[in-house]
C-alpha atoms as a PDB file:
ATOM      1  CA  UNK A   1       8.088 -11.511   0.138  1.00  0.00           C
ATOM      2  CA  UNK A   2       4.995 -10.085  -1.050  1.00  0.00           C
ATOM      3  CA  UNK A   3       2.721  -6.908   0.196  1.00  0.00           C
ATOM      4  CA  UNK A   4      -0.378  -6.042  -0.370  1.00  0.00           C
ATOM      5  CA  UNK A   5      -1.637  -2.528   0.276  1.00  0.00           C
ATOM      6  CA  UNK A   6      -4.934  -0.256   0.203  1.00  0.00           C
ATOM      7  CA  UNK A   7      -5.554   2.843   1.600  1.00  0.00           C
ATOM      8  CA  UNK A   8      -8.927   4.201   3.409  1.00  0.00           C
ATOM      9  CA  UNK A   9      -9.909   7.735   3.469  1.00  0.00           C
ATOM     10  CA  UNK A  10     -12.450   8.649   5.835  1.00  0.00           C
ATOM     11  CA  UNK A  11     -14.483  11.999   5.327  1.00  0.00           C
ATOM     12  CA  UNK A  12     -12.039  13.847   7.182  1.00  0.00           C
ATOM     13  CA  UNK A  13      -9.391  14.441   4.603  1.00  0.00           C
ATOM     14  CA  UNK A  14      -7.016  11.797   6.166  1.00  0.00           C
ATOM     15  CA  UNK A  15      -5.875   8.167   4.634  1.00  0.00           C
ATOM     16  CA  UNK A  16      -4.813   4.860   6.599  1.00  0.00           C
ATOM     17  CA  UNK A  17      -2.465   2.901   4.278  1.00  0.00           C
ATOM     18  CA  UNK A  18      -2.162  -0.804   5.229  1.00  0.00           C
ATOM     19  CA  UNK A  19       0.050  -3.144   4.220  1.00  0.00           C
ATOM     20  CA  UNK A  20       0.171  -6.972   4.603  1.00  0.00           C
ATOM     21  CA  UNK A  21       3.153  -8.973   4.095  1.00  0.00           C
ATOM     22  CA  UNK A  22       3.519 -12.445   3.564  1.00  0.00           C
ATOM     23  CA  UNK A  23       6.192 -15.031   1.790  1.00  0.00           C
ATOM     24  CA  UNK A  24       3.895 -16.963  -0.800  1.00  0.00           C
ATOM     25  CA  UNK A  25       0.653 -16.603  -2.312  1.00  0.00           C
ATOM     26  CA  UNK A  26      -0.897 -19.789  -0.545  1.00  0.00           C
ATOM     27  CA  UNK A  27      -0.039 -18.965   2.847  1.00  0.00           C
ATOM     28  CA  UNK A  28      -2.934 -19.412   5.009  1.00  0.00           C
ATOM     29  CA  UNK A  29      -1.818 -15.675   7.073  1.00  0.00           C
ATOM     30  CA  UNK A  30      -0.047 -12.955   7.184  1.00  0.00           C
ATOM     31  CA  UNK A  31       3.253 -12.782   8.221  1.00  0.00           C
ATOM     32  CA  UNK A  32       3.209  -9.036   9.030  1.00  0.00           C
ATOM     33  CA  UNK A  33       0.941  -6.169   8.984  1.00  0.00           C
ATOM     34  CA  UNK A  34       1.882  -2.889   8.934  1.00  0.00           C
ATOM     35  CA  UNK A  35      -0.855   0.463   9.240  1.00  0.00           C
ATOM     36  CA  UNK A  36       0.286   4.010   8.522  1.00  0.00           C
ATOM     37  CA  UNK A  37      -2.129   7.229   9.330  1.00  0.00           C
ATOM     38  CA  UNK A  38      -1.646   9.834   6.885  1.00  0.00           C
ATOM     39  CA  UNK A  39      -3.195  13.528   8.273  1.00  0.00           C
ATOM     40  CA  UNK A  40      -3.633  15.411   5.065  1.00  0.00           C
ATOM     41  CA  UNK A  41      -4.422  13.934   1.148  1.00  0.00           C
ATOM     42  CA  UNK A  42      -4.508  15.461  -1.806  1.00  0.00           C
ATOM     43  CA  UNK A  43      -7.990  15.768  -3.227  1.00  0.00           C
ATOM     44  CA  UNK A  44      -9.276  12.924  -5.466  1.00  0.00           C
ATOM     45  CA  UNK A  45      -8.464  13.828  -9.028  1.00  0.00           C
ATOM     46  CA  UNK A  46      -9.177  11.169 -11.650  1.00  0.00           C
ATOM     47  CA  UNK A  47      -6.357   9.671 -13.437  1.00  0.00           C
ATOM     48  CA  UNK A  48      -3.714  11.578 -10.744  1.00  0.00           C
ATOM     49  CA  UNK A  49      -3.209   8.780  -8.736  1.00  0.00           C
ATOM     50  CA  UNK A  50       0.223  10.037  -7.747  1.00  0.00           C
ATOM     51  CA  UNK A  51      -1.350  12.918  -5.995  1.00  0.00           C
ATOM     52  CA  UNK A  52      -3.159  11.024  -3.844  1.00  0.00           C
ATOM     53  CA  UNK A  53      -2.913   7.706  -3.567  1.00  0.00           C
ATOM     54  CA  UNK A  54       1.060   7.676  -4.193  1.00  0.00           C
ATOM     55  CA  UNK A  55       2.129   9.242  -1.185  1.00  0.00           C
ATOM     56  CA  UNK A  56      -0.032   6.680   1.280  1.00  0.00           C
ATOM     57  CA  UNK A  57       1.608   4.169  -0.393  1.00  0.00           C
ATOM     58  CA  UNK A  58       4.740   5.053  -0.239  1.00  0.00           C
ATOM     59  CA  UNK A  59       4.348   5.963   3.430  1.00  0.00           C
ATOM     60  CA  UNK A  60       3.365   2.058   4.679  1.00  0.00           C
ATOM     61  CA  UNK A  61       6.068   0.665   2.277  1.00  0.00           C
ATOM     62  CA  UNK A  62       9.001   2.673   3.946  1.00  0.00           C
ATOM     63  CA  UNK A  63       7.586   1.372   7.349  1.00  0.00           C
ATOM     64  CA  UNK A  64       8.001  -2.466   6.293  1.00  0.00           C
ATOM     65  CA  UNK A  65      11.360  -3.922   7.028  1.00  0.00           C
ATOM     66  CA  UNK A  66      11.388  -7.083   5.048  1.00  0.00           C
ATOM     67  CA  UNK A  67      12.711  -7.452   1.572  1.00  0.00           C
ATOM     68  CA  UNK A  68      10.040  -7.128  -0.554  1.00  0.00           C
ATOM     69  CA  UNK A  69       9.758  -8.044  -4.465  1.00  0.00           C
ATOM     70  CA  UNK A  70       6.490  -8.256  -5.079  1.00  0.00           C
ATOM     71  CA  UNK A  71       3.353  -4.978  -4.302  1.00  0.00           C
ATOM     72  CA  UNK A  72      -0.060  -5.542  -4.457  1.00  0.00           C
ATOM     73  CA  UNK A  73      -2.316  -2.461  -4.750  1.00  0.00           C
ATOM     74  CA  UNK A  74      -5.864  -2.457  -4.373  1.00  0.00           C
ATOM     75  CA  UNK A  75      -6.849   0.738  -6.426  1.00  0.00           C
ATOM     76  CA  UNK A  76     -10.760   1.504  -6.104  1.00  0.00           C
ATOM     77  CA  UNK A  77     -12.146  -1.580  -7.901  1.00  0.00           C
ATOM     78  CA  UNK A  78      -8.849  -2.797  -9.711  1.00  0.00           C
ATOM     79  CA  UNK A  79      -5.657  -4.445  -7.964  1.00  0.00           C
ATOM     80  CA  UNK A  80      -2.736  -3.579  -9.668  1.00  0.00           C
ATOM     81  CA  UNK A  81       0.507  -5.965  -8.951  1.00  0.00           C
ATOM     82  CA  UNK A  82       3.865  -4.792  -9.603  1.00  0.00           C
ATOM     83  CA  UNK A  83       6.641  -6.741  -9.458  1.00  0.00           C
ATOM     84  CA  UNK A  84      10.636  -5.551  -9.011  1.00  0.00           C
ATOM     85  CA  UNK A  85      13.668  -5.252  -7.156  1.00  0.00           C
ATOM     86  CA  UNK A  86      13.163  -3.198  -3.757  1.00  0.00           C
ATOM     87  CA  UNK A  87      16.087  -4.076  -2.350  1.00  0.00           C
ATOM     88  CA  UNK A  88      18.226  -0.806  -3.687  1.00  0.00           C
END
């Protein structure tokens, strides 16, 4: 399965993380989505993406319950993929 996630964060100092799963690249929807709301960030601090952005991300990937081995991230104007083994 794979998930793709961004994060929004309004002017208010909070995030939404999103995440949508699905089994193969061409499938025409999602098979799951998933939203997470995140009350306090971290400041943006280029190049410290862990401070920030990191924590949403982590928060919407512990909500999703299917076996995932493959994360999309949509970082500002890059997506980043990463692919491993989420299952331990």
């Amino acid at each position: 399965m794979i998930a793709a996630i961004d994060v929004y964060y309004p002017d208010d100092g909070s995030a939404v993380a999103g995440a949508v799963v699905f089994k193969d690249y061409s499938d025409p929807r999602e098979y799951r989505k998933y939203t997470c709301h995140i009350p306090k960030t971290e400041a943006y601090i280029p190049g410290e993406f862990y401070k920030r952005e990191l924590p949403c991300i982590m928060a919407v990937l512990e909500m999703i319950i299917e076996d995932i081995d493959t994360v999309i991230i949509k970082q500002g104007e890059k997506t980043e993929k990463l692919t491993t083994d989420f299952t331990d």
